[in-house]
C-alpha atoms as a PDB file:
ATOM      1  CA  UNK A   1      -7.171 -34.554  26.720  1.00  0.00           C
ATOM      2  CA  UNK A   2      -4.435 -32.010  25.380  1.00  0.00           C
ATOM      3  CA  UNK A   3      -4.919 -30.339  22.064  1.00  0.00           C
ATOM      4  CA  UNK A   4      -1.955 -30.777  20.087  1.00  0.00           C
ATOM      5  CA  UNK A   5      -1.274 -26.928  18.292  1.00  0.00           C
ATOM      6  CA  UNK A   6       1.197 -25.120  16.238  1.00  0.00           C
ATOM      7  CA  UNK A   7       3.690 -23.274  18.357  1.00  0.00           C
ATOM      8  CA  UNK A   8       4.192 -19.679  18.454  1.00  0.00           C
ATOM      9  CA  UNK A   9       6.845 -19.468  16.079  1.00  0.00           C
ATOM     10  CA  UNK A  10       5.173 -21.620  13.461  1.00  0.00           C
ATOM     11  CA  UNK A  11       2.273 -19.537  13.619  1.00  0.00           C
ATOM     12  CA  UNK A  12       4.500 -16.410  12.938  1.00  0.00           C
ATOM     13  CA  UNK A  13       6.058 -18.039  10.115  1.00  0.00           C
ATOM     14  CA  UNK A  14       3.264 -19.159   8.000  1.00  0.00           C
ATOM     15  CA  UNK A  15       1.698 -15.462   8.261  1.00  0.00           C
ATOM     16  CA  UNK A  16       5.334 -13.521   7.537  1.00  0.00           C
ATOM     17  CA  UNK A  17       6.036 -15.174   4.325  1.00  0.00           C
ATOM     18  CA  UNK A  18       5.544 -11.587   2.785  1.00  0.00           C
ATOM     19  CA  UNK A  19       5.601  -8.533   5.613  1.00  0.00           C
ATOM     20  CA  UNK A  20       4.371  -6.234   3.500  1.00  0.00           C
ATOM     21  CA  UNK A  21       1.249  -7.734   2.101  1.00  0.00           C
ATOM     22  CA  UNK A  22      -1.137  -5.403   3.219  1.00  0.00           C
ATOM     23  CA  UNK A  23       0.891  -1.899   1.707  1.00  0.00           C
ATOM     24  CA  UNK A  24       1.147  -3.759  -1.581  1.00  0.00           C
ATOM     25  CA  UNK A  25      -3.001  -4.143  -1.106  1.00  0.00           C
ATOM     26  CA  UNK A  26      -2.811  -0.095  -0.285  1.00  0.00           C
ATOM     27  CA  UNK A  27      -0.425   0.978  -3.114  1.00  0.00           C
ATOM     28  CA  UNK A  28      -2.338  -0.823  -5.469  1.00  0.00           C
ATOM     29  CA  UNK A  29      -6.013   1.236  -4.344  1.00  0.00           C
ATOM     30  CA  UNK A  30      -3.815   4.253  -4.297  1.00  0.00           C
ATOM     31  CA  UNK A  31      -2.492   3.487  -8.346  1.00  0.00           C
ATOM     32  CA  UNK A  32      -6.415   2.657  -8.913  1.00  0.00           C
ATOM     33  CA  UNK A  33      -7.355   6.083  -7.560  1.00  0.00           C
ATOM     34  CA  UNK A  34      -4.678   7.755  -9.484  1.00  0.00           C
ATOM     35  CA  UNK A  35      -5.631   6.186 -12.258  1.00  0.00           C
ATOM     36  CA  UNK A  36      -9.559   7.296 -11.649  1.00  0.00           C
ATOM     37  CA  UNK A  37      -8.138  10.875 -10.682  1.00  0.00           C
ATOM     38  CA  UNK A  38      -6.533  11.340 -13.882  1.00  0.00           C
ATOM     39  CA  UNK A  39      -9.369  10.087 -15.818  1.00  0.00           C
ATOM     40  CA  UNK A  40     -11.241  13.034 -14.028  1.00  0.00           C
ATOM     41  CA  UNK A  41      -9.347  15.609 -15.335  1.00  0.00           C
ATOM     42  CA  UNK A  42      -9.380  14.320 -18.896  1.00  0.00           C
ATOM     43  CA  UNK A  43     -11.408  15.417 -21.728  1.00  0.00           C
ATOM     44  CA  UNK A  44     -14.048  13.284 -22.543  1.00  0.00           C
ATOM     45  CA  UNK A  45     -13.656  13.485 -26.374  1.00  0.00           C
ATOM     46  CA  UNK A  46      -9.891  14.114 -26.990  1.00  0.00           C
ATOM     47  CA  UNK A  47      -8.470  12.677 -23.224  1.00  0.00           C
ATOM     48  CA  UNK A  48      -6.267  15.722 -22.827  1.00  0.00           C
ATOM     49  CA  UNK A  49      -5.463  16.559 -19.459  1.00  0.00           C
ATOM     50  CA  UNK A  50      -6.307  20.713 -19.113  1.00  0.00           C
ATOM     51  CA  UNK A  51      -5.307  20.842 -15.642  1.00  0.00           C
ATOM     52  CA  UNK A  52      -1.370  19.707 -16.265  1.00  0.00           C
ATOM     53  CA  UNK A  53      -0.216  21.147 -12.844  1.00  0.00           C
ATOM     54  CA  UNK A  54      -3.415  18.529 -10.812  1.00  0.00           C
ATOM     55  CA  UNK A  55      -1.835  15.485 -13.155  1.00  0.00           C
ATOM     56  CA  UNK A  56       1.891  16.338 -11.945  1.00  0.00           C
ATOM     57  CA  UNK A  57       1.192  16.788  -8.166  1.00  0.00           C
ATOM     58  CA  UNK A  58      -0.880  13.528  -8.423  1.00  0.00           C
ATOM     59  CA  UNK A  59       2.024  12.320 -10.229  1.00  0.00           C
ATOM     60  CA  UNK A  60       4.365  13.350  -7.765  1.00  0.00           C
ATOM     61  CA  UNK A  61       2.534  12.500  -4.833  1.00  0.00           C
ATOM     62  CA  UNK A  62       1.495   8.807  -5.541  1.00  0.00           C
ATOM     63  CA  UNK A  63       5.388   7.333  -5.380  1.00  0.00           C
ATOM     64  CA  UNK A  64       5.753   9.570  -2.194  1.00  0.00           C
ATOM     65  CA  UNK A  65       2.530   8.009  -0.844  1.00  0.00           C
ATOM     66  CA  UNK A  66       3.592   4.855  -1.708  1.00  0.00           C
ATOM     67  CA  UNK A  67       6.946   4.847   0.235  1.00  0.00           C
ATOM     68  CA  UNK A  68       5.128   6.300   3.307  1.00  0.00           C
ATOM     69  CA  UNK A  69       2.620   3.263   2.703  1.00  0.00           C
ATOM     70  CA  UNK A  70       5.762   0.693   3.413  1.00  0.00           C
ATOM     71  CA  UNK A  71       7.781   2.609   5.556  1.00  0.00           C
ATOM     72  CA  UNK A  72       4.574   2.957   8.169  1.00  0.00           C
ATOM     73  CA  UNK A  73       3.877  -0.504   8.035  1.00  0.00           C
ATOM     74  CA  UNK A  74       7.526  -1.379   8.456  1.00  0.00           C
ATOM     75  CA  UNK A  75       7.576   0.927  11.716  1.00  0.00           C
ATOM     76  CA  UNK A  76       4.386  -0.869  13.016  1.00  0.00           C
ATOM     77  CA  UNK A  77       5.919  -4.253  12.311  1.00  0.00           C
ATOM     78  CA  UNK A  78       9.243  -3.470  13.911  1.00  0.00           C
ATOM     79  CA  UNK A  79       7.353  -2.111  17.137  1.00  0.00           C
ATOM     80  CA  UNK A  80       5.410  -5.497  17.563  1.00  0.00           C
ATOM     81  CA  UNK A  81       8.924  -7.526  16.976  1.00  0.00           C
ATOM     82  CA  UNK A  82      10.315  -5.356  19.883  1.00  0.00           C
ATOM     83  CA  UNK A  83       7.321  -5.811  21.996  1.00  0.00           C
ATOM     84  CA  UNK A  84       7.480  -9.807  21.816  1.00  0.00           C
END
């Protein structure tokens, strides 16, 4: 008896209706840890950030972070489309 499946393309179709799905699951731990990271360097009483020059480079780094998040997983997925 044949088992009647979805075909290939089907398959790649329900699971690419968003591509990026898994960096917008990584960006959002990386905002959390921001976030938490910031809250380190606060005051506990007043919330004032003493180390200003920690808060900018996190600052600075999480939007470059974030862009390297997509753009790797847009090189990964553009290597498996060429290998097919």
């Amino acid at each position: 008896m044949r088992r009647f499946t979805r075909g290939r393309s089907q398959r790649t179709a329900a699971r690419t209706t968003f591509a990026y799905e898994k960096s917008l699951i990584v960006s959002a731990a990386l905002i959390v840890v921001c976030v938490f990271f910031l809250g380190a360097l606060a005051e506990p009483e007043t919330g004032r950030i003493q180390d200003q020059g920690a808060a900018w480079l996190a600052l600075i780094v999480l939007p470059v972070a974030v862009v390297a998040v997509f753009y790797i997983e847009y090189r990964i997925q553009k290597k498996r489309s060429a290998k097919c």
